[in-house]
C-alpha atoms as a PDB file:
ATOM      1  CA  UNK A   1      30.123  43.071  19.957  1.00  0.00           C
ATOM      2  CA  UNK A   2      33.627  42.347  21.449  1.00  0.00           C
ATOM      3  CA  UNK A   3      32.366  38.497  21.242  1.00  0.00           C
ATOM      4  CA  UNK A   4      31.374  38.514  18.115  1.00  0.00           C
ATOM      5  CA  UNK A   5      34.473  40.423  16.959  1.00  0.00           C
ATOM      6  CA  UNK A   6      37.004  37.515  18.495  1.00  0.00           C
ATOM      7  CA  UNK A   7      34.668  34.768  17.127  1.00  0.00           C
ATOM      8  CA  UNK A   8      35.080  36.242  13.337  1.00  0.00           C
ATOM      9  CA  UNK A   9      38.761  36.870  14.175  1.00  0.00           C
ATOM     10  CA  UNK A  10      39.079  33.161  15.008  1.00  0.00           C
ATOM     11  CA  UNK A  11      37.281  31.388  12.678  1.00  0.00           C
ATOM     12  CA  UNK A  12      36.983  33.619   9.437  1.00  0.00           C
ATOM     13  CA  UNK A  13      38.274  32.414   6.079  1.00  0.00           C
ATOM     14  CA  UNK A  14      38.820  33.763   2.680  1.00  0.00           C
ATOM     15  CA  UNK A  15      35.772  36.138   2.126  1.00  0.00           C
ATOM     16  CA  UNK A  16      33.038  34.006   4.522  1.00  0.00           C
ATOM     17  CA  UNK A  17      32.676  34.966   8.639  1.00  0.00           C
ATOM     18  CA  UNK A  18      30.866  33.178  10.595  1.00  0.00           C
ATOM     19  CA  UNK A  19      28.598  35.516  12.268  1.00  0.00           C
ATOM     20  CA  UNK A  20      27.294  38.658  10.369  1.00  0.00           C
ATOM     21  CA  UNK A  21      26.417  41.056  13.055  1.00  0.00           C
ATOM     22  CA  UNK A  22      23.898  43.531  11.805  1.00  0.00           C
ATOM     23  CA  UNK A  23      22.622  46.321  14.586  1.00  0.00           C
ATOM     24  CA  UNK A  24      20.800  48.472  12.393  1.00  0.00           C
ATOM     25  CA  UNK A  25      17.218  48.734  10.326  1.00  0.00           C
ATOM     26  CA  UNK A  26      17.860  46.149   7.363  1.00  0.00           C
ATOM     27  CA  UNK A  27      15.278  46.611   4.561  1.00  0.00           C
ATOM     28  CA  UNK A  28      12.886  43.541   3.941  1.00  0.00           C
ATOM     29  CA  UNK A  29      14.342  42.715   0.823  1.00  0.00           C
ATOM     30  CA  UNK A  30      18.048  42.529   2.557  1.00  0.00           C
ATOM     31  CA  UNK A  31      16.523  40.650   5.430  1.00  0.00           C
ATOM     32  CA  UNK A  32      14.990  38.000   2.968  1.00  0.00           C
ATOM     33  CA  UNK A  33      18.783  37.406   1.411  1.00  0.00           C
ATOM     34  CA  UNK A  34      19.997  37.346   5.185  1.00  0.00           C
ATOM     35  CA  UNK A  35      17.809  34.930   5.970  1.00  0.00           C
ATOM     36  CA  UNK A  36      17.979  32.812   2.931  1.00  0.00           C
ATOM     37  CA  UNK A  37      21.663  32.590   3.166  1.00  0.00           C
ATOM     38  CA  UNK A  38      21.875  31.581   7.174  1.00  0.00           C
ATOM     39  CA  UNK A  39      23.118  27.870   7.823  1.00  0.00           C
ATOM     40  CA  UNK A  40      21.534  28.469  10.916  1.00  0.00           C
ATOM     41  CA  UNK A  41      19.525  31.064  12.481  1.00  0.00           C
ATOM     42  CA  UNK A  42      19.198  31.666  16.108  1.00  0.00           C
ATOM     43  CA  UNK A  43      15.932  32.549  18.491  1.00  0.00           C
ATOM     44  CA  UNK A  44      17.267  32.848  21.522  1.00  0.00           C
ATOM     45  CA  UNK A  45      15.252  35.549  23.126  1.00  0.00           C
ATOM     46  CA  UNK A  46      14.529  34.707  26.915  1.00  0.00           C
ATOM     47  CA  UNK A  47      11.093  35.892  26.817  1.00  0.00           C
ATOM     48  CA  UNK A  48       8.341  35.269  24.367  1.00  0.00           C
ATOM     49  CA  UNK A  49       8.413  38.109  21.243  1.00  0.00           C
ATOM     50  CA  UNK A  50      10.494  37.007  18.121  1.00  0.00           C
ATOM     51  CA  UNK A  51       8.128  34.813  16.919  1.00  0.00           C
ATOM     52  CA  UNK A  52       7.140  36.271  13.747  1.00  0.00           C
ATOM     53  CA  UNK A  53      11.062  35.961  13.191  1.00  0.00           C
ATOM     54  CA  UNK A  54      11.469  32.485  13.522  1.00  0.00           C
ATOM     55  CA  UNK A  55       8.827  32.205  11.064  1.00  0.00           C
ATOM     56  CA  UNK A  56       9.827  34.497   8.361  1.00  0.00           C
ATOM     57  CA  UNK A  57      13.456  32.510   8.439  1.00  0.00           C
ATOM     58  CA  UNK A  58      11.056  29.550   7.823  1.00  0.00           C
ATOM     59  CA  UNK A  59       9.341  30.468   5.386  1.00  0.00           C
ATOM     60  CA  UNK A  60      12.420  32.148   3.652  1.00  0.00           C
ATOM     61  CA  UNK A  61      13.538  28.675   3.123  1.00  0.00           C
ATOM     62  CA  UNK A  62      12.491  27.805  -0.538  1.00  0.00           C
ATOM     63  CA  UNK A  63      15.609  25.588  -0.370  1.00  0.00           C
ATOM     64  CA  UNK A  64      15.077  23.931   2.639  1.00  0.00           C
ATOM     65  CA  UNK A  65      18.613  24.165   3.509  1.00  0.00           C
ATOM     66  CA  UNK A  66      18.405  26.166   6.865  1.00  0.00           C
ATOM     67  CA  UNK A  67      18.338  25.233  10.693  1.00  0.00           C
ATOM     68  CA  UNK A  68      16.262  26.537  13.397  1.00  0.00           C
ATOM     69  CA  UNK A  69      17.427  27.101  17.061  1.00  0.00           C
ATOM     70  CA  UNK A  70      14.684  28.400  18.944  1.00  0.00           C
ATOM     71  CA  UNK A  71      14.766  29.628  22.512  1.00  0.00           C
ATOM     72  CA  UNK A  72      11.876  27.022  24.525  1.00  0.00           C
ATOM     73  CA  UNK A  73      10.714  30.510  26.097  1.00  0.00           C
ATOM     74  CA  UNK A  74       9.228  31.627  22.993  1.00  0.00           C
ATOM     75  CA  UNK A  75       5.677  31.322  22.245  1.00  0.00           C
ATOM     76  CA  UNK A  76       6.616  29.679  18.805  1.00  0.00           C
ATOM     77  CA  UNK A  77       8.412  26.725  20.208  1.00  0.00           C
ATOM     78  CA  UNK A  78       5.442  24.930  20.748  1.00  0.00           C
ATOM     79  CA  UNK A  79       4.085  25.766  17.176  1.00  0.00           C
ATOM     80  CA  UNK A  80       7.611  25.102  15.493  1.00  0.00           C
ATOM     81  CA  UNK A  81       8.203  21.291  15.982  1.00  0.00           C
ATOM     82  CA  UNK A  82      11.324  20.801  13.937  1.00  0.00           C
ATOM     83  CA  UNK A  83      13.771  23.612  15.767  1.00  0.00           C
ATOM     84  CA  UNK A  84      16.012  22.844  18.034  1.00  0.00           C
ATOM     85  CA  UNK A  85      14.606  23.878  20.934  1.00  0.00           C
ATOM     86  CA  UNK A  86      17.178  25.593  23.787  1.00  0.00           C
ATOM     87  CA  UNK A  87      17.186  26.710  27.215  1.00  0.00           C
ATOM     88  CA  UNK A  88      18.352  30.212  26.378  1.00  0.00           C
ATOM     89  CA  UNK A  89      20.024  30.158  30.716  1.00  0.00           C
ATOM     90  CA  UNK A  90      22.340  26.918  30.003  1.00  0.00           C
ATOM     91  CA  UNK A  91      25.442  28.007  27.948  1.00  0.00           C
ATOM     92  CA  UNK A  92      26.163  24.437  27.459  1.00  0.00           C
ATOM     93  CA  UNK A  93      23.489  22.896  26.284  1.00  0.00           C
ATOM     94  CA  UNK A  94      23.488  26.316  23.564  1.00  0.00           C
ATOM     95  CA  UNK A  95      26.772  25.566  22.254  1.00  0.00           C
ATOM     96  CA  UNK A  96      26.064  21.675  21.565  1.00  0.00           C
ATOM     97  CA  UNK A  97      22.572  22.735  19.972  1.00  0.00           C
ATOM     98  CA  UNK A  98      24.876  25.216  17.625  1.00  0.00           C
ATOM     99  CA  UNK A  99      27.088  22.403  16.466  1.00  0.00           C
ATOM    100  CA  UNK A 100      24.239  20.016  16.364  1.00  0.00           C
ATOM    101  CA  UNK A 101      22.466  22.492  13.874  1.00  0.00           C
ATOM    102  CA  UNK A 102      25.974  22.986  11.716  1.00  0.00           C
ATOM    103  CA  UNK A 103      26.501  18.928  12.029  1.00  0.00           C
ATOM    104  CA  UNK A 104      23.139  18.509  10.299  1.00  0.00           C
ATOM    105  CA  UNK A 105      23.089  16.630   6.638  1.00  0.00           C
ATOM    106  CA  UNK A 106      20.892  19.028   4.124  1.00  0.00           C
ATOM    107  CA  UNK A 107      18.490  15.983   4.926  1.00  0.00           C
ATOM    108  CA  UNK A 108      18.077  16.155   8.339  1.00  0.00           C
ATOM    109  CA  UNK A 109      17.500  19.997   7.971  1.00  0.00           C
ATOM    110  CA  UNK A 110      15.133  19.370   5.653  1.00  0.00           C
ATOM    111  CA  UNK A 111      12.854  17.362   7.429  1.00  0.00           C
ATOM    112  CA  UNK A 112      12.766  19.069  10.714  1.00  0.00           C
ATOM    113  CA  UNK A 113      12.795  23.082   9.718  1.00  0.00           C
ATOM    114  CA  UNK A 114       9.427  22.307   8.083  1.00  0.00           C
ATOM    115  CA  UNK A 115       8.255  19.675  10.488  1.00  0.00           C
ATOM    116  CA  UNK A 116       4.901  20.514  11.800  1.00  0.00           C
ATOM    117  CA  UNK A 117       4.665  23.824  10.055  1.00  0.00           C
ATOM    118  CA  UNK A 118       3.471  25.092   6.427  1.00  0.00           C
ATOM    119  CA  UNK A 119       2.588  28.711   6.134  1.00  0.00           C
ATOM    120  CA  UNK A 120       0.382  28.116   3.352  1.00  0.00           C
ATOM    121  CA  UNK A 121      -1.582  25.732   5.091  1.00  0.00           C
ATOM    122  CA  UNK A 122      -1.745  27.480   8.231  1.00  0.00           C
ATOM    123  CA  UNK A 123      -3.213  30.494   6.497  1.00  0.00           C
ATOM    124  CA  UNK A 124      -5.540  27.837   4.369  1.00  0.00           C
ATOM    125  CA  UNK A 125      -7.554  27.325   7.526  1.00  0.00           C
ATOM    126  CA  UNK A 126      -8.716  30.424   8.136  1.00  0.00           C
ATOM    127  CA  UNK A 127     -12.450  31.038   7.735  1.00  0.00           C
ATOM    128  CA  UNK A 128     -13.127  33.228   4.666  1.00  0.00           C
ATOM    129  CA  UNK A 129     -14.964  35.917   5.390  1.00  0.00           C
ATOM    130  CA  UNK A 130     -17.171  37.618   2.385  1.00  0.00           C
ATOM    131  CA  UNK A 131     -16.068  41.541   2.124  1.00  0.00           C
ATOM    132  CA  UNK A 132     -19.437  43.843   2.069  1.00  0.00           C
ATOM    133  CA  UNK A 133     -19.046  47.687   1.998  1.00  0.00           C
ATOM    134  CA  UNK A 134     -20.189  49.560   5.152  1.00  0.00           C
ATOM    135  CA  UNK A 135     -23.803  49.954   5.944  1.00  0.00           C
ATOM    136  CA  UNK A 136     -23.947  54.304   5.140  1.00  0.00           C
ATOM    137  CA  UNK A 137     -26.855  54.255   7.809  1.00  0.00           C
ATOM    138  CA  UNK A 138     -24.847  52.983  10.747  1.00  0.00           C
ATOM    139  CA  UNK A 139     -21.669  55.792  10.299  1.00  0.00           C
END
């Protein structure tokens, strides 16, 4: 939190911050808005788990306006072709993927946050399966 606290300090101007540090339970409706009005968000978990996160900030994007960094460790950097993909270890590397993302034309963000992944059409390939009420016999 120090971090975070001497990053804001530093780079803050007239009503915007940089990073919005949230360490509590944010309602889904909140968490949409966060999401929607990230430049960038950033995976970096160093184990496989945040998935679903990666892709709700995806699919939050109605604009398209949004960046993805996404740790390589996470089981949704394979799926997820158009994030920048990080080695969560190398500090280095992290920082230039961070400016990369922020360097980005609306363009460029564009066509790699959705690269290789539509919700809608992921879920369209599911086999329907007809609903039928419970067989009373077999309870």
């Amino acid at each position: 939190m120090e971090l975070v606290s001497k990053v804001n300090e530093k780079y803050s101007a007239a009503g915007w911050r940089p990073i919005i540090y949230i360490d509590t339970k944010v309602e889904h409706k909140d968490l949409v808005a966060y999401y929607r009005m990230a430049d960038v968000a950033t995976i970096s978990s160093v184990y496989d788990g945040m998935n679903l996160v990666a892709k709700e900030y995806i699919a939050s994007q109605v604009d398209e306006r949004g960046g993805l960094i996404l740790s390589e460790l996470a089981g949704a950097a394979d799926e997820l072709e158009g994030a920048i993909l990080v080695n969560p270890y190398d500090i280095e590397e992290f920082s230039n993927s961070i400016k990369r993302s922020l360097m980005m034309s609306q363009r460029e963000k564009a066509s790699c946050i959705f690269k290789g992944y539509n919700p809608s059409r992921n879920w369209s390939k599911l086999p329907l399966i007809p609903h039928s009420k419970p067989d009373k016999a077999s309870n």
